[in-house]
N, C-alpha and C. Protein backbone atom coordinates (compact mmCIF):
# COMPACT_ATOMS: atom_id res chain seq x y z
N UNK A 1 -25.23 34.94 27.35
CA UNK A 1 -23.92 35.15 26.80
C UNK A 1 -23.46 36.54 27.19
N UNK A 2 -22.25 36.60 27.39
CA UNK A 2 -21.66 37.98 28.18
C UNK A 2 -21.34 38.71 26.76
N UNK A 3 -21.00 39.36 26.18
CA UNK A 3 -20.83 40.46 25.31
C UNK A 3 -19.75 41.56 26.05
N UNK A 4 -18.24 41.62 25.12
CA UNK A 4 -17.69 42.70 25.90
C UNK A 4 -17.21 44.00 24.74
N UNK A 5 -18.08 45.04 24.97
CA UNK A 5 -18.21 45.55 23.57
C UNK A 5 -16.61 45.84 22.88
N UNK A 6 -16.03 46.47 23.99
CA UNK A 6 -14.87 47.23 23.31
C UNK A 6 -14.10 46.01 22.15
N UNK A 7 -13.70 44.73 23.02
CA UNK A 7 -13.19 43.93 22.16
C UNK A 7 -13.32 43.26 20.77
N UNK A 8 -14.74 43.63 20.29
CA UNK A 8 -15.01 43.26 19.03
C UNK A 8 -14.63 44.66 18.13
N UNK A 9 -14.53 46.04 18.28
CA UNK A 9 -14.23 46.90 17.84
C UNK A 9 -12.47 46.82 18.14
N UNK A 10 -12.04 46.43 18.63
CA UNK A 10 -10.89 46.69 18.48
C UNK A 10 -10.25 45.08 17.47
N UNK A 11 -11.02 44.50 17.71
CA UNK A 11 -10.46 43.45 16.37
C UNK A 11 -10.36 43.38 15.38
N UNK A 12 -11.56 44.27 14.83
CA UNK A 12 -11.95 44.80 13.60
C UNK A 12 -10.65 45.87 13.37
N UNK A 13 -10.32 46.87 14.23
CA UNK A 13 -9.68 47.99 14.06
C UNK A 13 -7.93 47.07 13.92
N UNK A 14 -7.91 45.69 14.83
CA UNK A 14 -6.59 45.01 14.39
C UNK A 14 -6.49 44.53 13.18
N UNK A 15 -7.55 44.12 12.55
CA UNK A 15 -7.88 43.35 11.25
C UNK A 15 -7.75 44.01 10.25
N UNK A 16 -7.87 45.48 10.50
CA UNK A 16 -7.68 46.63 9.44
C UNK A 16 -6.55 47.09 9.16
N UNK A 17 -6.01 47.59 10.81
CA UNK A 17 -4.45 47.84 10.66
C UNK A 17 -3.83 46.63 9.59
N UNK A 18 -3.85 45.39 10.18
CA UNK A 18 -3.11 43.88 9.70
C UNK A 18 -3.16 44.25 8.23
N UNK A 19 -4.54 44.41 7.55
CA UNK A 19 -4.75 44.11 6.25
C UNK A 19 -3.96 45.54 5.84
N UNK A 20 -4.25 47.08 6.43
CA UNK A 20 -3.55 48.05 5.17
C UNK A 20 -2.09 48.00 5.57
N UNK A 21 -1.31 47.04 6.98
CA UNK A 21 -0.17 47.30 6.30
C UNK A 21 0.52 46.34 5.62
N UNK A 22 -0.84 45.38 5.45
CA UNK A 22 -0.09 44.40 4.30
C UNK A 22 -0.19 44.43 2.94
N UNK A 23 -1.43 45.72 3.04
CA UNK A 23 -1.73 46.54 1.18
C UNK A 23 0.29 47.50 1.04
N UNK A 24 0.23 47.80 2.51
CA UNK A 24 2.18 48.59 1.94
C UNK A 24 2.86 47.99 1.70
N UNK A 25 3.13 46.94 2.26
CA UNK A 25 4.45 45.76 2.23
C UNK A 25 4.38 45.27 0.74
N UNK A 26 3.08 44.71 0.12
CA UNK A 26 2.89 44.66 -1.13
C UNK A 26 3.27 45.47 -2.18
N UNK A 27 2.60 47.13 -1.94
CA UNK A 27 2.71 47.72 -2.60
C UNK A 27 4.65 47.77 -2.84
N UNK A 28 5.10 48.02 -1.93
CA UNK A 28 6.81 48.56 -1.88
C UNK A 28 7.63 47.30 -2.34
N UNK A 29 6.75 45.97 -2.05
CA UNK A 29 7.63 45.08 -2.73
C UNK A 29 8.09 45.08 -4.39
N UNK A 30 6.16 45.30 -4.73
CA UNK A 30 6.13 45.50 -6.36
C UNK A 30 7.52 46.47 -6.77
N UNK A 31 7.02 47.76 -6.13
CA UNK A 31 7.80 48.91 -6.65
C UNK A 31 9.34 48.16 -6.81
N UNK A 32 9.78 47.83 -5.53
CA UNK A 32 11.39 47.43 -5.75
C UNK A 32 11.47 46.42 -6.81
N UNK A 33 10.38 45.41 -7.21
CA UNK A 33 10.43 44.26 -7.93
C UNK A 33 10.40 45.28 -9.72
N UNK A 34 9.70 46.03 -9.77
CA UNK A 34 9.51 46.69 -11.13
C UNK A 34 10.78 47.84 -11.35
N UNK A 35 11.28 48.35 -10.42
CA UNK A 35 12.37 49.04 -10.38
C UNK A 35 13.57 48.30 -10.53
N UNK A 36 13.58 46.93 -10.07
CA UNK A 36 15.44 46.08 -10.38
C UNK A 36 15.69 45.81 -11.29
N UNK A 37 14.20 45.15 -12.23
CA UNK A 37 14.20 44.84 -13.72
C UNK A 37 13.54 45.88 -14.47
N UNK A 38 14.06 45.95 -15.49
CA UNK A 38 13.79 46.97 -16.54
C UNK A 38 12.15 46.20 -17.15
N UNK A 39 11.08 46.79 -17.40
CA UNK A 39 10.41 46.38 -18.22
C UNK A 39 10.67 46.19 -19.86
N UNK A 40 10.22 44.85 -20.28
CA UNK A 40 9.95 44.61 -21.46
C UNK A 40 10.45 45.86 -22.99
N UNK A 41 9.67 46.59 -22.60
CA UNK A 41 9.59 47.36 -23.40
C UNK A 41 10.99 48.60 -23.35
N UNK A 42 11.36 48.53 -22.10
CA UNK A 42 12.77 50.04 -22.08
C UNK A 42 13.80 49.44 -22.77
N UNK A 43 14.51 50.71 -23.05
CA UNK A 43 15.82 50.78 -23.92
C UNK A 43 16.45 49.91 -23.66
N UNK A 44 16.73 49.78 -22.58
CA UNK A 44 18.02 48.66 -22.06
C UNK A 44 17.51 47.65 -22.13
N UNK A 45 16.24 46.86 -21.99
CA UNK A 45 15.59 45.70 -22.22
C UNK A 45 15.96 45.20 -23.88
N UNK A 46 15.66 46.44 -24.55
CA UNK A 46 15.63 45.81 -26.01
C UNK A 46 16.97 45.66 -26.30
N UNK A 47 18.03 46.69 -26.38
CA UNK A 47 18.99 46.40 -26.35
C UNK A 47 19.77 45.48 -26.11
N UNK A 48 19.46 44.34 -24.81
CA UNK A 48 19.90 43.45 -23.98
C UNK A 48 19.96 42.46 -25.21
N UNK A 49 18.44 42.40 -25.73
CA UNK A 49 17.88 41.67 -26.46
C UNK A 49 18.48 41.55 -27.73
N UNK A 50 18.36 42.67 -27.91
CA UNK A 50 19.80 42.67 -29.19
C UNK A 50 20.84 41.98 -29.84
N UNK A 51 21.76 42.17 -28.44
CA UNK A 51 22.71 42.23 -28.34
C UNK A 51 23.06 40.53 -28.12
N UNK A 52 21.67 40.03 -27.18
CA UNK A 52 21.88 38.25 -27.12
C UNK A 52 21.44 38.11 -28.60
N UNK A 53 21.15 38.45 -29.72
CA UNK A 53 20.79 37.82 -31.09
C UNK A 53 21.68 38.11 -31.68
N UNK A 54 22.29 39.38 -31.83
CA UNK A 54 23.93 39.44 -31.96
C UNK A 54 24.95 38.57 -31.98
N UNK A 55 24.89 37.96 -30.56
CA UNK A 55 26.14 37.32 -30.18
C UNK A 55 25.48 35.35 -30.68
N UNK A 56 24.12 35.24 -30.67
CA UNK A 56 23.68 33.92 -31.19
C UNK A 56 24.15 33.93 -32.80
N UNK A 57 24.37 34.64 -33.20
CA UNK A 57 24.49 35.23 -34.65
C UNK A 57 26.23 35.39 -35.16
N UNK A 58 26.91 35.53 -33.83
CA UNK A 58 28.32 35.49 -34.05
C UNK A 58 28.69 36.72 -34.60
N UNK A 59 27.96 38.32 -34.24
CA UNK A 59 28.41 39.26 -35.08
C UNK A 59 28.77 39.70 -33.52
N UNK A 60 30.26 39.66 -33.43
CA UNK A 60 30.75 40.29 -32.52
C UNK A 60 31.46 41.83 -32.23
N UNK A 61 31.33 42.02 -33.37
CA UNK A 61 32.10 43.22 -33.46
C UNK A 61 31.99 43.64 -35.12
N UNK A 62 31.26 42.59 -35.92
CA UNK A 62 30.85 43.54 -36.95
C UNK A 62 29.47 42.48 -37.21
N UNK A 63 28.33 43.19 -38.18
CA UNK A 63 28.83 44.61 -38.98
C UNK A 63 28.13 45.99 -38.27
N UNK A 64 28.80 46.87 -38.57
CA UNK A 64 28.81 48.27 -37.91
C UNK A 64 27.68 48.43 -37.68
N UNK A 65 27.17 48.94 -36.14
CA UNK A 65 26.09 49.01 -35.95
C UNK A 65 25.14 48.12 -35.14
N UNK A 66 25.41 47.33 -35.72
CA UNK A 66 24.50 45.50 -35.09
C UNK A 66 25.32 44.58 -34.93
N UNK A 67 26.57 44.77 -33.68
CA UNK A 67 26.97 43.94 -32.85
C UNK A 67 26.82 43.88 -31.63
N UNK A 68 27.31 42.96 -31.38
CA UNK A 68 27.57 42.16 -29.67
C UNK A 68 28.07 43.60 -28.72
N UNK A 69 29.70 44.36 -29.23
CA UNK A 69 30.27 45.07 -28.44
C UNK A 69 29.00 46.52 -28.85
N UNK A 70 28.66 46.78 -29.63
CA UNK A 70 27.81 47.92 -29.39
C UNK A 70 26.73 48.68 -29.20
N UNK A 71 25.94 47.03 -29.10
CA UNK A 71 24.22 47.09 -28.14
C UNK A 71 24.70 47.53 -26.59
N UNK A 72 26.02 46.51 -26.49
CA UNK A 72 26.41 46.77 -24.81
C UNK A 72 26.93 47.30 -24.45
N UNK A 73 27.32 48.50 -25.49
CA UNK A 73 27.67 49.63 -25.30
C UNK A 73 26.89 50.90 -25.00
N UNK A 74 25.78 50.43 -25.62
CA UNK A 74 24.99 51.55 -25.45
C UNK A 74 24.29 50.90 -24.47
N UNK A 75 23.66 49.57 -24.15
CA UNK A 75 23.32 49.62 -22.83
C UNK A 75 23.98 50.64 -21.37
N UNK A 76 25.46 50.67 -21.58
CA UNK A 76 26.11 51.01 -20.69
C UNK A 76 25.94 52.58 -20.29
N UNK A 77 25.96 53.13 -21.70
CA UNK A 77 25.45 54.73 -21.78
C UNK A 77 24.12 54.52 -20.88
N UNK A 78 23.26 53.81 -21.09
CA UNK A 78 21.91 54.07 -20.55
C UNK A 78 22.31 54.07 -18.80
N UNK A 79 22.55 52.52 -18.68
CA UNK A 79 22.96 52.40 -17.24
C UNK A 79 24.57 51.49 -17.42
N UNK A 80 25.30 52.15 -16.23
CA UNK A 80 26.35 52.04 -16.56
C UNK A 80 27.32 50.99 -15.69
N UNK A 81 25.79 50.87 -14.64
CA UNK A 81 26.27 49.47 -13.92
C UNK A 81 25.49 48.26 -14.17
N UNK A 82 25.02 47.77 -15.38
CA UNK A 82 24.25 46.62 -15.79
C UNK A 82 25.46 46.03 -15.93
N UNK A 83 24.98 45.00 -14.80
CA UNK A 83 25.97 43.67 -14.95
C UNK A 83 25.28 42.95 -16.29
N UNK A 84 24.47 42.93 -16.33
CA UNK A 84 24.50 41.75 -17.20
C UNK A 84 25.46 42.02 -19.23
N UNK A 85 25.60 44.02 -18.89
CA UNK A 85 26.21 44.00 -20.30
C UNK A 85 27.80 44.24 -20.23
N UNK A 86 28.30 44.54 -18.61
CA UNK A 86 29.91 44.54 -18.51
C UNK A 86 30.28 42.61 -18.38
N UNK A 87 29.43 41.87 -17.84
CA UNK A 87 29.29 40.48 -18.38
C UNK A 87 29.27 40.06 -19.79
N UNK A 88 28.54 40.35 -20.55
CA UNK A 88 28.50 40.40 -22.22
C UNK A 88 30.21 40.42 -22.50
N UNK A 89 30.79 42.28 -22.07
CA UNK A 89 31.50 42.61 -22.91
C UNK A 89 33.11 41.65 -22.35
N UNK A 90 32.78 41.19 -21.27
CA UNK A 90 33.82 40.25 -21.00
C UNK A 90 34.12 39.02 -21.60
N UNK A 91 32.86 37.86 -21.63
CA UNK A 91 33.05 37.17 -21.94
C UNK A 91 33.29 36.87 -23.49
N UNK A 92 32.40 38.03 -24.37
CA UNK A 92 33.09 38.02 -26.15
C UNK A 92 34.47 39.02 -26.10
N UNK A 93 35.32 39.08 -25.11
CA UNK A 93 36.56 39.58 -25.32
C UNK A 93 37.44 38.45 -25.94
N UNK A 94 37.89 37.75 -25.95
CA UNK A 94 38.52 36.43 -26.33
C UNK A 94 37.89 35.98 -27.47
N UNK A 95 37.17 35.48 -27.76
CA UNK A 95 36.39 35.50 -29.15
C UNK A 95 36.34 36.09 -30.19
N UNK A 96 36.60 37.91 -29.48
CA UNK A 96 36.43 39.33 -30.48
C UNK A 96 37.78 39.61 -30.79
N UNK A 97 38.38 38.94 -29.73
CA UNK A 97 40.22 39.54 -30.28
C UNK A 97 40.52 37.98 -31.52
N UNK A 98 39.99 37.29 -31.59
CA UNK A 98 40.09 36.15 -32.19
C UNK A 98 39.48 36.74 -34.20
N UNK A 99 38.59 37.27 -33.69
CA UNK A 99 38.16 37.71 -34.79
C UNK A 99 38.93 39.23 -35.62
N UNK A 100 39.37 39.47 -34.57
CA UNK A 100 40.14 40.47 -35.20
C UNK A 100 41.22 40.09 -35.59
N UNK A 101 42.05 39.03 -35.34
CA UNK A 101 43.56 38.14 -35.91
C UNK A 101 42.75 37.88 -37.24
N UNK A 102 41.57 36.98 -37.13
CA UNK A 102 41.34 36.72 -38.61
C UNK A 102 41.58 38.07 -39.55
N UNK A 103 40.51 38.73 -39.69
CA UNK A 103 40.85 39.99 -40.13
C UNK A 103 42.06 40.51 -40.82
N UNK A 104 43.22 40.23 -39.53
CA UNK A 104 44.42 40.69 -40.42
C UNK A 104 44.92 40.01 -41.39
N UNK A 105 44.52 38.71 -41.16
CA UNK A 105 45.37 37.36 -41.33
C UNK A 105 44.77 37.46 -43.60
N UNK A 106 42.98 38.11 -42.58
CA UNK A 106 42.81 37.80 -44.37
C UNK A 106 43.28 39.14 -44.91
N UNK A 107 44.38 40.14 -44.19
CA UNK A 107 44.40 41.41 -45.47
C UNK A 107 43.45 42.30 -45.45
N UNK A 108 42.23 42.33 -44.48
CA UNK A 108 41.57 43.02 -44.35
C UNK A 108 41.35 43.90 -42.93
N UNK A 109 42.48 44.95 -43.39
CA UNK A 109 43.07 45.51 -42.58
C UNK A 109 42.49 46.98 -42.11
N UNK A 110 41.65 47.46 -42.46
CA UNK A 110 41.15 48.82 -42.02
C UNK A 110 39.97 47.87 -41.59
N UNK A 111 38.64 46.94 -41.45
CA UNK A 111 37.65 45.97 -41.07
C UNK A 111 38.71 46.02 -39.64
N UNK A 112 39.70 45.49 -39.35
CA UNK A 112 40.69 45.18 -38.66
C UNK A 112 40.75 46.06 -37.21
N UNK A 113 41.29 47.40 -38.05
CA UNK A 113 41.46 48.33 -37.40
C UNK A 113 39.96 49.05 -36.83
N UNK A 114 39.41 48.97 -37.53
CA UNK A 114 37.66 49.32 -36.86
C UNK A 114 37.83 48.64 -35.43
N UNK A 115 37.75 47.09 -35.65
CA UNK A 115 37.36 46.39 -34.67
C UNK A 115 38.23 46.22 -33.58
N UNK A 116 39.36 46.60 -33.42
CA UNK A 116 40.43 46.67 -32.68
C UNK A 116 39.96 48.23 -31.68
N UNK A 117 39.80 49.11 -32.80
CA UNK A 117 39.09 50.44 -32.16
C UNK A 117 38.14 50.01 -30.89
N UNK A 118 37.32 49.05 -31.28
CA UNK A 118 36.43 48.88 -30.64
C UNK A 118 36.40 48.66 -29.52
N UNK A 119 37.06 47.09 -29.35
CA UNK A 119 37.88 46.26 -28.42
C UNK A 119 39.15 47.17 -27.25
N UNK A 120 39.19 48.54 -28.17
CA UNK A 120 40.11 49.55 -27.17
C UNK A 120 38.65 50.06 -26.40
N UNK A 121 37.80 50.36 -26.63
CA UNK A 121 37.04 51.35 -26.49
C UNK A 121 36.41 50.36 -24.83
N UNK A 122 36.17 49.06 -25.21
CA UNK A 122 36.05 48.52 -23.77
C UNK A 122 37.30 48.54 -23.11
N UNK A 123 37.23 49.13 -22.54
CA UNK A 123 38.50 49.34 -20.94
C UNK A 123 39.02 47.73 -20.96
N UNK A 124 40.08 47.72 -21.22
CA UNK A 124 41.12 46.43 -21.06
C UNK A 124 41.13 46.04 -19.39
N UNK A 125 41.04 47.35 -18.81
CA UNK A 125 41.30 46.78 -17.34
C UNK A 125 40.06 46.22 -16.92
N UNK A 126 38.86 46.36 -17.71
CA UNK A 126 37.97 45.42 -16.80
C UNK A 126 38.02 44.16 -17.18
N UNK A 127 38.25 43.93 -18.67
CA UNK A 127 38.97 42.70 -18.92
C UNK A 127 40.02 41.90 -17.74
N UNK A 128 41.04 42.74 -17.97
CA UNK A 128 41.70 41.47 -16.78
C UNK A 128 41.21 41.51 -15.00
N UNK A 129 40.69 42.66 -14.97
CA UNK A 129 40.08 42.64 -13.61
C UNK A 129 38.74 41.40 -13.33
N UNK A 130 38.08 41.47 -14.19
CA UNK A 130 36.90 40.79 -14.28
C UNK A 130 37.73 39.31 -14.73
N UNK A 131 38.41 39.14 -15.43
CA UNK A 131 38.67 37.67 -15.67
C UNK A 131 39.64 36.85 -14.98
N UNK A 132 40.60 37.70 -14.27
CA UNK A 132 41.63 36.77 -13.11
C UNK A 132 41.64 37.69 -12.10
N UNK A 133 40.91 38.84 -11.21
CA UNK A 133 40.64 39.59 -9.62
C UNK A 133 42.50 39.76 -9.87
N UNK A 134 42.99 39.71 -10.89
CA UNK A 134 44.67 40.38 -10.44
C UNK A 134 44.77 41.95 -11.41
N UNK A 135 46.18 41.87 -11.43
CA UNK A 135 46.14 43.09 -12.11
C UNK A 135 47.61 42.60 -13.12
N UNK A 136 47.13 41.48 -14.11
CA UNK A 136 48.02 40.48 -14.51
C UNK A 136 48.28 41.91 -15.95
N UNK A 137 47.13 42.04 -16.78
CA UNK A 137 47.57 43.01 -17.60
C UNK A 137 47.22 42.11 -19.24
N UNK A 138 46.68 41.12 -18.71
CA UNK A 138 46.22 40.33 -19.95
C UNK A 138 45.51 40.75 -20.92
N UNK A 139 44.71 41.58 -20.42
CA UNK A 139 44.04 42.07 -21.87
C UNK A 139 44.77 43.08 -22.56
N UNK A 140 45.61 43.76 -21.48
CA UNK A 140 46.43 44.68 -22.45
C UNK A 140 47.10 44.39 -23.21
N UNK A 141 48.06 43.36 -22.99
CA UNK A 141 49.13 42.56 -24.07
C UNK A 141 48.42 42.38 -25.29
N UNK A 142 47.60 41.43 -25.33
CA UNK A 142 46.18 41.02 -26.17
C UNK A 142 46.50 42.32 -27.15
N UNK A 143 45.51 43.01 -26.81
CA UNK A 143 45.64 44.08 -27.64
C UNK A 143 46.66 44.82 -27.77
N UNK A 144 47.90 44.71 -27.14
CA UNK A 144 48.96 45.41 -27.81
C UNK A 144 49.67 44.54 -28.50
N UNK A 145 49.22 43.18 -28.57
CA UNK A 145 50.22 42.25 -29.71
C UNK A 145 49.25 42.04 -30.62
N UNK A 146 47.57 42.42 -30.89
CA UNK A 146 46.98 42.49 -31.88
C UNK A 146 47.47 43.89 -32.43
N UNK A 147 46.93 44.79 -31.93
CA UNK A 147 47.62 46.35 -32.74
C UNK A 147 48.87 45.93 -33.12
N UNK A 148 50.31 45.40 -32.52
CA UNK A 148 51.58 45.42 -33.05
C UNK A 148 51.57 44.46 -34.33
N UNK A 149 50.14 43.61 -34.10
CA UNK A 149 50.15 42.62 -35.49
C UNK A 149 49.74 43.43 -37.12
N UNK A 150 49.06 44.32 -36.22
CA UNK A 150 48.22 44.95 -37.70
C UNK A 150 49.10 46.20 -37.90
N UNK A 151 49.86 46.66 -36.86
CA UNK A 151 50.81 47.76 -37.67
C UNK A 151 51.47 46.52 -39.01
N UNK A 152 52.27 45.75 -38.25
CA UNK A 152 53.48 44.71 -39.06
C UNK A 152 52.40 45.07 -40.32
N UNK A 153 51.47 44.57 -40.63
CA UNK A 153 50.32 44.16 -41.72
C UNK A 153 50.81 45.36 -42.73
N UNK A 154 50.43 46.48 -41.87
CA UNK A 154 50.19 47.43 -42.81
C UNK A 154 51.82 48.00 -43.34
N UNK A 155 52.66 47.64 -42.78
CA UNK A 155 54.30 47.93 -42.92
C UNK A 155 54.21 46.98 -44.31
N UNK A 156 54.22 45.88 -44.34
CA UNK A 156 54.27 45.01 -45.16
C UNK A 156 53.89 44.95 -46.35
N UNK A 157 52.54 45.76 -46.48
CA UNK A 157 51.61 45.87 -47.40
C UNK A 157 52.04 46.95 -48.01
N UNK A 158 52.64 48.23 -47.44
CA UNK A 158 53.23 49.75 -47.68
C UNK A 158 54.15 48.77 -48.50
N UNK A 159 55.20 48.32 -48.21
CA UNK A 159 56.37 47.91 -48.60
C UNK A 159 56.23 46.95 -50.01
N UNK A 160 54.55 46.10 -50.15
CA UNK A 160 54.81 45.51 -51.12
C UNK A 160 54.20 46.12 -52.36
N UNK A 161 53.35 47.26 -52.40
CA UNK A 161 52.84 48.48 -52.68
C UNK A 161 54.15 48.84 -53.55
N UNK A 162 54.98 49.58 -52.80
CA UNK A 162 56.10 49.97 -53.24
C UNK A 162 56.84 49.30 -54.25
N UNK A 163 56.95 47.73 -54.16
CA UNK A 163 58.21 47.29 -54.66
C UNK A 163 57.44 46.99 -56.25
N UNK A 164 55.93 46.67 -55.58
CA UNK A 164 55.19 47.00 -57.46
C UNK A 164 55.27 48.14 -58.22
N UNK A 165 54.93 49.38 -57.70
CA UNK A 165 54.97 50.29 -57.86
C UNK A 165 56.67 50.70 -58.73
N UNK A 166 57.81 50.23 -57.95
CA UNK A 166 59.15 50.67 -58.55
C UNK A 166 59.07 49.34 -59.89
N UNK A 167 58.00 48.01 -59.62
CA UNK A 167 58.31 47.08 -61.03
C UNK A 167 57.89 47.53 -62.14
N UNK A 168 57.10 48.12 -61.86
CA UNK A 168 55.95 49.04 -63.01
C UNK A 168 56.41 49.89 -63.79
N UNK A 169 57.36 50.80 -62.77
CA UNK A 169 58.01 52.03 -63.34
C UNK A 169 59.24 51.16 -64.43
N UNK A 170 59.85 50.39 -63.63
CA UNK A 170 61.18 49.87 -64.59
C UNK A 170 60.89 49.32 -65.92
N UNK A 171 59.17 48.47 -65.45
CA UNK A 171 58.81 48.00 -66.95
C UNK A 171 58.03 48.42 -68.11
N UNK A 172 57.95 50.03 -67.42
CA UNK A 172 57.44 51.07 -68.36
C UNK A 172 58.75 51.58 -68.64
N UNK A 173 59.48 51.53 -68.22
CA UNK A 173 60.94 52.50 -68.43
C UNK A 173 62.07 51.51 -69.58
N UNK A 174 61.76 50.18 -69.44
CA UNK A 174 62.23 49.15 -70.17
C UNK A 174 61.80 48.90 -71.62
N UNK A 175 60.00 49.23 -71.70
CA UNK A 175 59.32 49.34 -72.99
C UNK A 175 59.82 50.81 -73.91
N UNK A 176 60.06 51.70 -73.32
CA UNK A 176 60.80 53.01 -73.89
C UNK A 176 61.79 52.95 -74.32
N UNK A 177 62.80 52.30 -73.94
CA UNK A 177 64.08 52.23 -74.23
C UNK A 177 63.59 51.59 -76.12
N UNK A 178 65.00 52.02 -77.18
CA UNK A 178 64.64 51.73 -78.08
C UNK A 178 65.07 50.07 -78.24
């Protein structure tokens, strides 16, 4: 049998190269794979988490503290391009302005105004940007015919305030008389 030395040393030396640069390719895949997703345990993970028990829960915007709009809010502080929480804050836009009509509707008008705060505090324009690619202005109306609803509210309420207030006086002013 012929034997040709160099070639068995250099197979070995191909077999080595092959294998450590397939220990890198591995290694750099992990890294990018552990770097796209947040682990388990980080802020924005739990938060995420949150914020989906939140919204299974229907607390969209209240109560203070432990809602939908302000897990994914603070996701956003953390990182500020997580799609998955400028997604969140889109799709409970319609829902959250829904909940805020109730609100007025029941008289509970500073609850109202909190949550309207809120609903300002997400940028309207990504609302209509994110929900029709125009620059239609839909979410702004939204919220400027919810705010113009809850001024009316509170006009109304001033005004019926008042007209007790002047019945009171007349029917304290009526008991005096002799």
């Amino acid at each position: 049998m012929v034997r040709f030395p160099g070639f068995a040393s250099s197979l070995r030396l191909r077999v080595a190269v092959g294998v450590l640069l397939l220990a890198v390719v591995a290694a750099v895949a992990l890294w990018r794979m552990r770097r796209a997703t947040p682990p388990l345990d980080s802020g924005v993970a739990i938060l995420l988490r949150l914020a989906d028990q939140a919204r299974r829960e229907h607390h969209l915007l209240a109560p203070v503290g432990s809602n939908v709009y302000e897990f994914y809010f603070s996701v956003l502080q953390l990182d500020p391009a997580n799609r998955t929480a400028l997604d969140g804050l889109h799709e409970a836009f319609e829902p959250a302005c829904a909940e805020v009509e109730r609100a007025i509707i029941t008289g509970d008008l500073d609850e109202a105004q909190r949550e309207l705060r809120l609903l300002r505090a997400y940028d309207a324009g990504n609302y209509r940007y994110l929900a029709t690619g125009d620059d239609s202005g839909a979410g702004n109306y939204k919220l400027a015919l919810l705010g113009g609803y809850l001024d009316a509210q509170r006009s109304l309420l001033s005004h019926r305030h008042a007209m007790e207030a002047e019945l009171r006086q007349a029917r304290g002013e009526a008991k005096a008389l002799p």
